[in-house]
PDB file of N, CA and C in Angstrom:
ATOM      1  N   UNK A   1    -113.898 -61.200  51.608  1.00  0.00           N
ATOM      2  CA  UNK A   1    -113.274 -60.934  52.895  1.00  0.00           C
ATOM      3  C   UNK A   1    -114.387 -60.729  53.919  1.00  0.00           C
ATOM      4  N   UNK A   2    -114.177 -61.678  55.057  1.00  0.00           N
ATOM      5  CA  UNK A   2    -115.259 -61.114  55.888  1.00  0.00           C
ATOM      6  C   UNK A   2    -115.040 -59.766  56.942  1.00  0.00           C
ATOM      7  N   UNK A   3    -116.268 -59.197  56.883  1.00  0.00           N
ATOM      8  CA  UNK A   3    -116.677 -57.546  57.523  1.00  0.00           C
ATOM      9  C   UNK A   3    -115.698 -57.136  58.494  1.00  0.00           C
ATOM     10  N   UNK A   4    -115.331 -58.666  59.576  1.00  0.00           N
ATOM     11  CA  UNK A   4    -114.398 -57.799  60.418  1.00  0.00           C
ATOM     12  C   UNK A   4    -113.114 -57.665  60.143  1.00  0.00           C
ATOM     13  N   UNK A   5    -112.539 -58.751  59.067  1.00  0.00           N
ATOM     14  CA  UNK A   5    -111.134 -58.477  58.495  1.00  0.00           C
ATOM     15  C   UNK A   5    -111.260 -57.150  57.779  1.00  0.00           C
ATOM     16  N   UNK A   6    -112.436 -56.743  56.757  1.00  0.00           N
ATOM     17  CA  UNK A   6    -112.581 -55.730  55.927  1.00  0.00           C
ATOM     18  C   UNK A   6    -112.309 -54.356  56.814  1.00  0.00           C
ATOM     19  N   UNK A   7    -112.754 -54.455  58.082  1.00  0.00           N
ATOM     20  CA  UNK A   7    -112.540 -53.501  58.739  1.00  0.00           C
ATOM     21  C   UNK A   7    -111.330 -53.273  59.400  1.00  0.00           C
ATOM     22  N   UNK A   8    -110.580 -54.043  59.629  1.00  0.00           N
ATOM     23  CA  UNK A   8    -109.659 -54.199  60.019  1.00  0.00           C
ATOM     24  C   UNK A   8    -108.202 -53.657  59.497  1.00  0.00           C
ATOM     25  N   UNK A   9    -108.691 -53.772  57.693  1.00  0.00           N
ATOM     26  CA  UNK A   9    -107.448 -53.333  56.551  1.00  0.00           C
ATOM     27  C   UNK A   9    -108.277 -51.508  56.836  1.00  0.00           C
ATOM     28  N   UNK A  10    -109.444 -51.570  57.048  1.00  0.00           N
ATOM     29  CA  UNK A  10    -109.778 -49.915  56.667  1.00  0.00           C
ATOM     30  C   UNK A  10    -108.653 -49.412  57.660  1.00  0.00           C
ATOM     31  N   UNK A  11    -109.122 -49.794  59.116  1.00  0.00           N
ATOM     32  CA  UNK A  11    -108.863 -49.091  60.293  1.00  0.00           C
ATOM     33  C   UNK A  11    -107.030 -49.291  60.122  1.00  0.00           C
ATOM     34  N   UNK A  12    -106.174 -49.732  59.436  1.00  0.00           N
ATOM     35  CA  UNK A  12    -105.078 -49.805  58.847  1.00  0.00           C
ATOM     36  C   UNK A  12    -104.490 -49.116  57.631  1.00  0.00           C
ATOM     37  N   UNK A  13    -105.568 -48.824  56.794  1.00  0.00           N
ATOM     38  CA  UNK A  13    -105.466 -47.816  55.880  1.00  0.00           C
ATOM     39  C   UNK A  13    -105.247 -46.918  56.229  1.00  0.00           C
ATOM     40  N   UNK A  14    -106.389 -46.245  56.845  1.00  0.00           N
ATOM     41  CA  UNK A  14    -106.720 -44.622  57.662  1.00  0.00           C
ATOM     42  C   UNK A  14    -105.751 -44.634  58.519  1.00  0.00           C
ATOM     43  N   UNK A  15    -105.227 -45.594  60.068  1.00  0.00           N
ATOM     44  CA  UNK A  15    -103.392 -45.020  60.505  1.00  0.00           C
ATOM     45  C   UNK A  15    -102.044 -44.713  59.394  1.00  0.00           C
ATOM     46  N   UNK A  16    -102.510 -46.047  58.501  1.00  0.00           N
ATOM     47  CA  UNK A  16    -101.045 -45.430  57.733  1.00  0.00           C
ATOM     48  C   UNK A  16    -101.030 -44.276  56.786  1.00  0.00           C
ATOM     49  N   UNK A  17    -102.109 -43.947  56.111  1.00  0.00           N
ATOM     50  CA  UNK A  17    -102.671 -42.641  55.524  1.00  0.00           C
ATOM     51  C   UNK A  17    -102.399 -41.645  56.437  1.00  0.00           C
ATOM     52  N   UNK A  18    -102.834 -41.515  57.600  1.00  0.00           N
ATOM     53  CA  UNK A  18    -102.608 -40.170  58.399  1.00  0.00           C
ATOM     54  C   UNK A  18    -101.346 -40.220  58.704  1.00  0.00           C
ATOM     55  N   UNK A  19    -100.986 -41.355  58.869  1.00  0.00           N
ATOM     56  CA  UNK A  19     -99.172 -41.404  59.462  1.00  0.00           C
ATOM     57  C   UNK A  19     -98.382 -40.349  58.622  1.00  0.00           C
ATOM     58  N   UNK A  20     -98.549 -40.563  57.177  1.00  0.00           N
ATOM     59  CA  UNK A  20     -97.870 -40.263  56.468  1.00  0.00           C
ATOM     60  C   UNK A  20     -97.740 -39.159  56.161  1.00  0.00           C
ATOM     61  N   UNK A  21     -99.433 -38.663  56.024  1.00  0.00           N
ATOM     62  CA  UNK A  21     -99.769 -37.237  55.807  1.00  0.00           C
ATOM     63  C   UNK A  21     -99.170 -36.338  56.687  1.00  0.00           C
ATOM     64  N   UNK A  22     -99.462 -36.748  58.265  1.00  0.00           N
ATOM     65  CA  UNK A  22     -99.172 -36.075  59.626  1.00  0.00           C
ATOM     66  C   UNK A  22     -97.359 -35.814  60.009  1.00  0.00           C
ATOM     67  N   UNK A  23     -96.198 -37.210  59.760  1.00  0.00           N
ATOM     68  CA  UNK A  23     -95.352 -37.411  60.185  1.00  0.00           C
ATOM     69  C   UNK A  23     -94.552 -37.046  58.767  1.00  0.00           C
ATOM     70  N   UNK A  24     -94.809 -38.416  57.564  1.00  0.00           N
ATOM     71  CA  UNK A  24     -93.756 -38.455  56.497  1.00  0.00           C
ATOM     72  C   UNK A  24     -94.049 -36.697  56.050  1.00  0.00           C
ATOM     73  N   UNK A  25     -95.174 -36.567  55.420  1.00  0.00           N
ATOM     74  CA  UNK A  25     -95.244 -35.442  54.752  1.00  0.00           C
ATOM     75  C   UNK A  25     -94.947 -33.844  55.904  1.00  0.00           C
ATOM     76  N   UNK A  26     -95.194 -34.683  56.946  1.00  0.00           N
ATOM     77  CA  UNK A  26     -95.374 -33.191  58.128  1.00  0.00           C
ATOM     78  C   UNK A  26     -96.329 -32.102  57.688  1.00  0.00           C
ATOM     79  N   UNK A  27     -98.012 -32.793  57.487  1.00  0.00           N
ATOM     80  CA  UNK A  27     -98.661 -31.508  57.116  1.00  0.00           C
ATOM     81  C   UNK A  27     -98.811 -31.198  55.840  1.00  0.00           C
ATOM     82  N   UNK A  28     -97.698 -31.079  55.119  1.00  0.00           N
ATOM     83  CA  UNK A  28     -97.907 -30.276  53.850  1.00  0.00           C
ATOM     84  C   UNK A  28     -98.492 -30.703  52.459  1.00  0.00           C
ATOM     85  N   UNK A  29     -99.545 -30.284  52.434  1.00  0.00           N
ATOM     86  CA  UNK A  29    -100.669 -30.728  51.479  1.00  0.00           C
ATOM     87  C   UNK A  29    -100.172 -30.994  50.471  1.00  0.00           C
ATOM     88  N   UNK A  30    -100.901 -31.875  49.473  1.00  0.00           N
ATOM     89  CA  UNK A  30    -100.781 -32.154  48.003  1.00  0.00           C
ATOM     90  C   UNK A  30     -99.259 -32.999  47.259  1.00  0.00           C
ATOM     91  N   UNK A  31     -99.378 -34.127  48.584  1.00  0.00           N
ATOM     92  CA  UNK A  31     -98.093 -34.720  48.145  1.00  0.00           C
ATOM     93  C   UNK A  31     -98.720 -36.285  47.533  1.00  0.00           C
ATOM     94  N   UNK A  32     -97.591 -36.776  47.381  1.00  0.00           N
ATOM     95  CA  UNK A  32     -98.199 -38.119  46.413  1.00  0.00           C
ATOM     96  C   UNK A  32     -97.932 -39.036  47.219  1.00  0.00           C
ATOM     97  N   UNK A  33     -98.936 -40.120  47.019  1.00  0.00           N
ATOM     98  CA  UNK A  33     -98.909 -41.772  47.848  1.00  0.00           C
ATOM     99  C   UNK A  33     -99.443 -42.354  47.274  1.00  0.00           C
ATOM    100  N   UNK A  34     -98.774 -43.990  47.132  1.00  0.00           N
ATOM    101  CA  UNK A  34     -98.975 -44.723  45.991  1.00  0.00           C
ATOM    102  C   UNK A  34     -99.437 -45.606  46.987  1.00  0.00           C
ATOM    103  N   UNK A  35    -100.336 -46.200  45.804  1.00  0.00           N
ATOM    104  CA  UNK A  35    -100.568 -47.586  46.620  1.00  0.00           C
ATOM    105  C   UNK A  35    -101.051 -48.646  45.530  1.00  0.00           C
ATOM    106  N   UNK A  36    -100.763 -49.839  46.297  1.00  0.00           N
ATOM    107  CA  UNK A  36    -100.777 -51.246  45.094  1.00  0.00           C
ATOM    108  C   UNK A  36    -101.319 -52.178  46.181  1.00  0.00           C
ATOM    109  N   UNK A  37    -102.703 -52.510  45.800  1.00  0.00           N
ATOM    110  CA  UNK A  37    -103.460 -53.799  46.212  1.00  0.00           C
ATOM    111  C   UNK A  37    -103.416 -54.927  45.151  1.00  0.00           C
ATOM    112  N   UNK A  38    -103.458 -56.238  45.936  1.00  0.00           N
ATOM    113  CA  UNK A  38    -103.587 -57.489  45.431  1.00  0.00           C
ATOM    114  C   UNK A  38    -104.042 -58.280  46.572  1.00  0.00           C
ATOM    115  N   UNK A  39    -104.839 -58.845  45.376  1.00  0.00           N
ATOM    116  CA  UNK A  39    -106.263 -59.632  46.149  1.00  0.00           C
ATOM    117  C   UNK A  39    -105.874 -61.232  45.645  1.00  0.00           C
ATOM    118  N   UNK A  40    -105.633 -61.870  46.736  1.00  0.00           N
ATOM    119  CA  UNK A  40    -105.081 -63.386  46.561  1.00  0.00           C
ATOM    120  C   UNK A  40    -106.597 -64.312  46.674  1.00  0.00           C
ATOM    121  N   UNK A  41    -106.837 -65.874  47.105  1.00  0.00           N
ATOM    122  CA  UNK A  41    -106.908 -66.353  47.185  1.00  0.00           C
ATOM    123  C   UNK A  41    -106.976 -65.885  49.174  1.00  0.00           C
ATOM    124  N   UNK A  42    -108.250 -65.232  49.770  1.00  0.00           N
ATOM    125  CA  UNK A  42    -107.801 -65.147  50.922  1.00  0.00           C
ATOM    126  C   UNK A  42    -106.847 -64.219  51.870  1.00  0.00           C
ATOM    127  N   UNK A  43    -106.521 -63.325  50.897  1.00  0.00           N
ATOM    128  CA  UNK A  43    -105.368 -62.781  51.236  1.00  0.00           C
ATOM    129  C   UNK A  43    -105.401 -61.637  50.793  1.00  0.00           C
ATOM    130  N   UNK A  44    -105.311 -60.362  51.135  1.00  0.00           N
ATOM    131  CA  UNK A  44    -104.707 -58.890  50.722  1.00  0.00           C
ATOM    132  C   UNK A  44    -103.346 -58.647  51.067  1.00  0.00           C
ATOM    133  N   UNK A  45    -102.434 -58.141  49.892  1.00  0.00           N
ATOM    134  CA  UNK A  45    -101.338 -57.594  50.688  1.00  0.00           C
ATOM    135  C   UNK A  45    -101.317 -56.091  49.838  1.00  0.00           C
ATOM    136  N   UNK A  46    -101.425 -55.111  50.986  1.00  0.00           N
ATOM    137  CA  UNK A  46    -101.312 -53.421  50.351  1.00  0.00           C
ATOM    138  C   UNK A  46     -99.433 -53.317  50.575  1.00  0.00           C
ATOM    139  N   UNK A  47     -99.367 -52.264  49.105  1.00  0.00           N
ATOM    140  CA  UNK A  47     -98.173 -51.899  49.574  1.00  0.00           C
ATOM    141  C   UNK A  47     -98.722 -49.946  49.457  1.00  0.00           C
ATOM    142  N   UNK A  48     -98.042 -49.210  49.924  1.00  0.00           N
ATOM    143  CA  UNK A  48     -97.781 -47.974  50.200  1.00  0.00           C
ATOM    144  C   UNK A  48     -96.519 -46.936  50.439  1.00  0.00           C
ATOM    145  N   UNK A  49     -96.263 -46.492  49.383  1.00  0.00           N
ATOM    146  CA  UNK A  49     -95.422 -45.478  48.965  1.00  0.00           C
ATOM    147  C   UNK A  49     -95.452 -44.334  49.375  1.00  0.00           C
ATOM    148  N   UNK A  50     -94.448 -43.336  49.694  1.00  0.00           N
ATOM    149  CA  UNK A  50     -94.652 -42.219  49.947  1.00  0.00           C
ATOM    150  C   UNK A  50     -93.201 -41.812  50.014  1.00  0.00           C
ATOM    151  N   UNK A  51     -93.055 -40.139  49.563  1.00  0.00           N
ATOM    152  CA  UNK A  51     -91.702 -39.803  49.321  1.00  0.00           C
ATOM    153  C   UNK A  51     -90.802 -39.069  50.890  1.00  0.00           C
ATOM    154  N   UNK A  52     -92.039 -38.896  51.778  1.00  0.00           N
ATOM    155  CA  UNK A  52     -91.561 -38.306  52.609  1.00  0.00           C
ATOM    156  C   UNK A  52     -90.449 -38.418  53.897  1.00  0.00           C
ATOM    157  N   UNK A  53     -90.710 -38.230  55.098  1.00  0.00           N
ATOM    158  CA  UNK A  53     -89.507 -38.147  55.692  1.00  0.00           C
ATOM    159  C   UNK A  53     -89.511 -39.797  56.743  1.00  0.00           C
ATOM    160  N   UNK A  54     -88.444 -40.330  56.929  1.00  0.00           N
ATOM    161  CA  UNK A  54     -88.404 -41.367  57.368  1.00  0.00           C
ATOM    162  C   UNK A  54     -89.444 -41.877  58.412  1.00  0.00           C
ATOM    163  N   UNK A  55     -89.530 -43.129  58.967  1.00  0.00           N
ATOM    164  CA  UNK A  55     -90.857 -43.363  59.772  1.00  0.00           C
ATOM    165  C   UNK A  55     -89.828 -44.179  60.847  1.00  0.00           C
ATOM    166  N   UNK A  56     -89.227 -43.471  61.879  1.00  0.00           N
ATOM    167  CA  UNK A  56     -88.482 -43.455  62.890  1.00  0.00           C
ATOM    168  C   UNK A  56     -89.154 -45.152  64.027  1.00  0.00           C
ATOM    169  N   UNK A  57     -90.589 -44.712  64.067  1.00  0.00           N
ATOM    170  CA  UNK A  57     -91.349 -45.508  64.947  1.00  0.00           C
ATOM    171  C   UNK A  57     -91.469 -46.993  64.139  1.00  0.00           C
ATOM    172  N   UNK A  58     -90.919 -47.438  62.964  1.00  0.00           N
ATOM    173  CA  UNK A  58     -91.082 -48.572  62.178  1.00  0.00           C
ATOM    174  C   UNK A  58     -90.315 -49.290  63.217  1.00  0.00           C
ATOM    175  N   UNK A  59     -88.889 -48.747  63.613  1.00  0.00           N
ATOM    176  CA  UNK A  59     -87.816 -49.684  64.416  1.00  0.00           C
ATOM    177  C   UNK A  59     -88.209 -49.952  65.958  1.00  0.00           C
ATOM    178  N   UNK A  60     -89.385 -48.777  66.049  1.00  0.00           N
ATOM    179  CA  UNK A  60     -89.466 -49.779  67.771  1.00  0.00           C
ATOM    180  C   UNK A  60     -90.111 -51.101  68.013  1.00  0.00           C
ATOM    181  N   UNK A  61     -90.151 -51.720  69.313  1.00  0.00           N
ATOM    182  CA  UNK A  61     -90.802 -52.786  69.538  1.00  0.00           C
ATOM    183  C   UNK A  61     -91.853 -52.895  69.272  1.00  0.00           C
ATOM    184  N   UNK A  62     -93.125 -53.652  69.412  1.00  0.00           N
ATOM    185  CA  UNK A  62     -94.818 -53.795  68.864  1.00  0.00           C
ATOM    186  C   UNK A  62     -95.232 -53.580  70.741  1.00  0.00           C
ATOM    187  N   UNK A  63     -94.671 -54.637  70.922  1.00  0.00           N
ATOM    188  CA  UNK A  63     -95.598 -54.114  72.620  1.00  0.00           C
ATOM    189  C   UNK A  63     -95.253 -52.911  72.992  1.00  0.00           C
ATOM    190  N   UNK A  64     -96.074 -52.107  73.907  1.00  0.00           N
ATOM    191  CA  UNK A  64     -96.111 -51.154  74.496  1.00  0.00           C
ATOM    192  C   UNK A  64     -96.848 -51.456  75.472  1.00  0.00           C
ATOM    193  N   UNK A  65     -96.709 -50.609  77.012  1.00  0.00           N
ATOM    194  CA  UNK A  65     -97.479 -51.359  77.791  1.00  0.00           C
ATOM    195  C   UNK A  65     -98.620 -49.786  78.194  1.00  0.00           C
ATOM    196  N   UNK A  66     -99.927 -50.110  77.881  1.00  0.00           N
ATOM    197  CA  UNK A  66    -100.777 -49.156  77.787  1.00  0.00           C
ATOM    198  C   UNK A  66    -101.591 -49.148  79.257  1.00  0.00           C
ATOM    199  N   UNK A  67    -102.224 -48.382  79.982  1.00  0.00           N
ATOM    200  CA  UNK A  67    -102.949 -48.628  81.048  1.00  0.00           C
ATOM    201  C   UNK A  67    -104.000 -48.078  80.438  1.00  0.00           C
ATOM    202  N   UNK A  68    -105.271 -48.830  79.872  1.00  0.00           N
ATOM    203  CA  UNK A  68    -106.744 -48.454  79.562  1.00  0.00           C
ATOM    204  C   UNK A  68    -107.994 -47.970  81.164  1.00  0.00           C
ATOM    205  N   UNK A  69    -107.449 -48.284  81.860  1.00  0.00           N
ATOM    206  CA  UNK A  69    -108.056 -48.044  83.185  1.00  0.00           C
ATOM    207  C   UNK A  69    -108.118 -46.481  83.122  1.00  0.00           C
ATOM    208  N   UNK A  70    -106.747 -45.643  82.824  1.00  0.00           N
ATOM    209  CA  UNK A  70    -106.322 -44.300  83.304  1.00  0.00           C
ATOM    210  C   UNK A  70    -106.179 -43.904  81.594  1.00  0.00           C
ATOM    211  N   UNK A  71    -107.738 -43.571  80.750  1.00  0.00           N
ATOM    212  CA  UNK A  71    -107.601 -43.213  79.998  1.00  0.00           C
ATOM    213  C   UNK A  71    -106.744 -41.427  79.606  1.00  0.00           C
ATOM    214  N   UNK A  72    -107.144 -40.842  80.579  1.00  0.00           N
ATOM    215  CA  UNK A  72    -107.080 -39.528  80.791  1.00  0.00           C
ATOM    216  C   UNK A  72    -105.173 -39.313  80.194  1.00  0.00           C
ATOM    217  N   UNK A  73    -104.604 -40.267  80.807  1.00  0.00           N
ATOM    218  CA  UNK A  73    -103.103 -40.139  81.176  1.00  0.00           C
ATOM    219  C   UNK A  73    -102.431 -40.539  79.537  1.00  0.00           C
ATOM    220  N   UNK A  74    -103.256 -41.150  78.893  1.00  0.00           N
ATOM    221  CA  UNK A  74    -102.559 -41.604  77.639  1.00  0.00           C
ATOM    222  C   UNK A  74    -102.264 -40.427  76.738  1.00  0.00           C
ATOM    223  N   UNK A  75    -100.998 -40.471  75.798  1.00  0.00           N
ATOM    224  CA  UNK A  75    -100.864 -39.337  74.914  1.00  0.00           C
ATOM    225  C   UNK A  75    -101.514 -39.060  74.259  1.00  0.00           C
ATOM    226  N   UNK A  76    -101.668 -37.969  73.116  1.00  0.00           N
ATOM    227  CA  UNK A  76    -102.799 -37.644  71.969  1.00  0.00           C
ATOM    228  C   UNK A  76    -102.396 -38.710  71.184  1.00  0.00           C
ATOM    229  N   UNK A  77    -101.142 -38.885  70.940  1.00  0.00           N
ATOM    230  CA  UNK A  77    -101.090 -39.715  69.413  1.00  0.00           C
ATOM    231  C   UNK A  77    -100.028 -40.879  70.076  1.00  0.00           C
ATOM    232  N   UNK A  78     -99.393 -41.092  68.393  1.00  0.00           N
ATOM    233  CA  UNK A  78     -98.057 -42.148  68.935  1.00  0.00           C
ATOM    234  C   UNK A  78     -98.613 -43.989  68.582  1.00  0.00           C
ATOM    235  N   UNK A  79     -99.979 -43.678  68.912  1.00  0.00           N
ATOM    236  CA  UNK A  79    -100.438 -45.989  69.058  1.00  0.00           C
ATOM    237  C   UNK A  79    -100.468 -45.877  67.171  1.00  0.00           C
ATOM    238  N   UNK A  80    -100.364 -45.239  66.230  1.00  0.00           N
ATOM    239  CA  UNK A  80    -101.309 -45.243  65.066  1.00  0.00           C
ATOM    240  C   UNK A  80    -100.083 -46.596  64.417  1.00  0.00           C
ATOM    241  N   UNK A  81     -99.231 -46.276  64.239  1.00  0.00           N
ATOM    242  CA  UNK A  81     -98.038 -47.750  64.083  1.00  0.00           C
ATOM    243  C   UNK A  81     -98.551 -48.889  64.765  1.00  0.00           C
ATOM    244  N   UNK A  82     -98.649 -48.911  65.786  1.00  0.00           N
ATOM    245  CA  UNK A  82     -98.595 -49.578  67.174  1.00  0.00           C
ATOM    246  C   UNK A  82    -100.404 -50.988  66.599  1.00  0.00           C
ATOM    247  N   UNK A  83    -101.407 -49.643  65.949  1.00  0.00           N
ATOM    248  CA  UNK A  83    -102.501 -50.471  65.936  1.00  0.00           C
ATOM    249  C   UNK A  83    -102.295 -51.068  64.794  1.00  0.00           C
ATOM    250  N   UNK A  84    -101.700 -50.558  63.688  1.00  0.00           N
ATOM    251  CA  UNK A  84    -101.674 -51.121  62.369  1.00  0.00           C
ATOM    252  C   UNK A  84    -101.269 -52.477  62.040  1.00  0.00           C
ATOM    253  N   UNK A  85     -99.944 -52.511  63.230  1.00  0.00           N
ATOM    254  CA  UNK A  85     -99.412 -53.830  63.578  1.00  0.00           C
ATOM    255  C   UNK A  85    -100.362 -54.893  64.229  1.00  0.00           C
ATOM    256  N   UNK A  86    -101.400 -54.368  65.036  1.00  0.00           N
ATOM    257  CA  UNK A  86    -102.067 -55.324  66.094  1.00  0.00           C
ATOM    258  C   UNK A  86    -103.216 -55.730  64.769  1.00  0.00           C
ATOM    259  N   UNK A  87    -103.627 -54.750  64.090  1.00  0.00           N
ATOM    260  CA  UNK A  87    -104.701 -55.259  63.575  1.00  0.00           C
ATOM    261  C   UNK A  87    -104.668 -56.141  62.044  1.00  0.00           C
ATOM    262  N   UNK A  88    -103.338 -55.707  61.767  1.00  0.00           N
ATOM    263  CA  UNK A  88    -103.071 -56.874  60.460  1.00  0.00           C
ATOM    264  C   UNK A  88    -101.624 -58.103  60.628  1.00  0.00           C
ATOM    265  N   UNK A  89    -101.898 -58.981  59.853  1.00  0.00           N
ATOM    266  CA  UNK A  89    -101.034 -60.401  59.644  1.00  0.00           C
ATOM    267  C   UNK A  89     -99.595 -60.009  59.460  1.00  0.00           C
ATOM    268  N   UNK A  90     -99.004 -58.938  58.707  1.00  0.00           N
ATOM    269  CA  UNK A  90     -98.130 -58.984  58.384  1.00  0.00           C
ATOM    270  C   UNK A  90     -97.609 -57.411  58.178  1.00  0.00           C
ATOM    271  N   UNK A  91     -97.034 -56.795  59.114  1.00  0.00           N
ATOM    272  CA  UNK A  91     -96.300 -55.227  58.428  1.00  0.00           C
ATOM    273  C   UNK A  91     -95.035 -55.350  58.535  1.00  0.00           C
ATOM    274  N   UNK A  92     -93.986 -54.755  57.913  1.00  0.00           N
ATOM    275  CA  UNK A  92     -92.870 -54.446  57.404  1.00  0.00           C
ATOM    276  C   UNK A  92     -92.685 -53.275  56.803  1.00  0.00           C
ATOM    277  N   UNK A  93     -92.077 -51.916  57.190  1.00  0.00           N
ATOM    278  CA  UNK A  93     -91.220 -50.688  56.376  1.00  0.00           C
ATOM    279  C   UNK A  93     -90.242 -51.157  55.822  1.00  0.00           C
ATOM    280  N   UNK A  94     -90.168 -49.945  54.691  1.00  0.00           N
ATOM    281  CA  UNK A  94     -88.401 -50.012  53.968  1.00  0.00           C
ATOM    282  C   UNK A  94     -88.254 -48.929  54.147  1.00  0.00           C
ATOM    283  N   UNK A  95     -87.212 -48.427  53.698  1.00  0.00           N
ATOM    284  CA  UNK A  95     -87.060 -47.253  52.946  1.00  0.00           C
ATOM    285  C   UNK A  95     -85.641 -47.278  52.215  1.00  0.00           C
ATOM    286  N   UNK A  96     -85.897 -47.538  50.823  1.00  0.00           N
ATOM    287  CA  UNK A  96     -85.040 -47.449  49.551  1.00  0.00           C
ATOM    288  C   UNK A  96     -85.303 -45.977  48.650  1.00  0.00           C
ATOM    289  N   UNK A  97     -83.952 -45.277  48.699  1.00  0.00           N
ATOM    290  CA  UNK A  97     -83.963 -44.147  47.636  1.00  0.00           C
ATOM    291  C   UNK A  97     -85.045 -43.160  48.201  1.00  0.00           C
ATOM    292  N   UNK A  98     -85.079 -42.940  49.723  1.00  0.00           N
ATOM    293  CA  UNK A  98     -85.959 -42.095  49.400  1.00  0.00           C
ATOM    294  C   UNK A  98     -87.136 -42.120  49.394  1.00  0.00           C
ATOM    295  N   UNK A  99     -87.546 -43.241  49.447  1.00  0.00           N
ATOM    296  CA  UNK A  99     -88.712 -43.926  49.273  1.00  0.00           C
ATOM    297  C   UNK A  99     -89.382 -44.837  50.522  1.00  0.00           C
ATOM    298  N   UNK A 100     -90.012 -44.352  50.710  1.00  0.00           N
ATOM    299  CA  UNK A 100     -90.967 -45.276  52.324  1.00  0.00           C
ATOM    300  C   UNK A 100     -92.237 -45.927  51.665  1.00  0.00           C
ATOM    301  N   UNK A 101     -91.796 -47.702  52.229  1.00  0.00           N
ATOM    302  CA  UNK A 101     -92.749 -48.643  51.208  1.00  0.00           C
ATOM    303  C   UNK A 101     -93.318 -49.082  52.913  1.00  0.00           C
ATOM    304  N   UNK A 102     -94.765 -48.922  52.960  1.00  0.00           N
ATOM    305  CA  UNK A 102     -95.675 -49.796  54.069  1.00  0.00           C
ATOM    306  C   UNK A 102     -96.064 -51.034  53.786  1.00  0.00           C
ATOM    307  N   UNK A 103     -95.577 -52.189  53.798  1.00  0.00           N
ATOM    308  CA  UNK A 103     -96.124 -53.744  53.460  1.00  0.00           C
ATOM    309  C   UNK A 103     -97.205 -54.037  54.213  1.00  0.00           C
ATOM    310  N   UNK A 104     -98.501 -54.689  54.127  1.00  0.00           N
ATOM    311  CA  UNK A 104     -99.670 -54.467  54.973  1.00  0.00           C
ATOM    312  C   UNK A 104     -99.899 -55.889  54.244  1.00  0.00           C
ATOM    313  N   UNK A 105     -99.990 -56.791  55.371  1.00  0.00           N
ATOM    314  CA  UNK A 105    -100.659 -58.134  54.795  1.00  0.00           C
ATOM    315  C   UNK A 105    -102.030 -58.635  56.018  1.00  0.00           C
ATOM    316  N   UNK A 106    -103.020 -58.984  54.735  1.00  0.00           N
ATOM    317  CA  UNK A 106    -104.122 -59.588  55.955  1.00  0.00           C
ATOM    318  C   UNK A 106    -104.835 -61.101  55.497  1.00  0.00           C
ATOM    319  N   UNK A 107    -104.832 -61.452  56.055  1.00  0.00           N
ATOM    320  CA  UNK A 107    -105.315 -63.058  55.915  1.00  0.00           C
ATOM    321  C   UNK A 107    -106.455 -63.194  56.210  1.00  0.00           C
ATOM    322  N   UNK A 108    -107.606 -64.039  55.741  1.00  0.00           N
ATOM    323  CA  UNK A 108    -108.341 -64.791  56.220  1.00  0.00           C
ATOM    324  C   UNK A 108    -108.948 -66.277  55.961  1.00  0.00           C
TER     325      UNK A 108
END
């Protein structure tokens, strides 16, 4: 995989990792998250498990309209969905049983 795709799944890892920790889990330490890589021909697709509480922000739109000029004015949080989407090929949530699956696909 080249360096900037490689970076690209990190900087996608680390939002959906904190997402989960921060939002699904709300904080509370020492919960479980699964995860299943496969390495294609060109291709990563991560999946990511977690038991916690639904991920509300899966159903909004991808654009958002940001003003980078007027950094000051932007919220603390909220883009971490928002980048995960910009920076990989393919995302999709579920949630079956209870269960919140992150589909993360990256191409090169």
């Amino acid at each position: 995989m080249p360096p900037a795709e490689a970076i690209h799944v990190r900087i996608a890892m680390v939002e959906a990792l904190n997402n989960i920790a921060e939002h699904a889990y709300q904080g509370i330490p020492n919960q479980d998250i699964e995860l299943k890589f496969v390495l294609e021909t060109r291709m990563l697709t991560l999946e990511i498990y977690d038991w916690g509480a639904i991920n509300p922000k899966a159903a909004q739109p991808k654009d958002i309209s940001i003003d980078a000029s007027a950094p000051a004015a932007l919220p603390e949080g909220g883009f971490g969905y928002h980048i995960i989407q910009d920076v990989m090929d393919q995302v999709c949530y579920s949630r079956t049983n209870n269960k919140n699956k992150l589909l993360l696909v990256k191409k090169w």
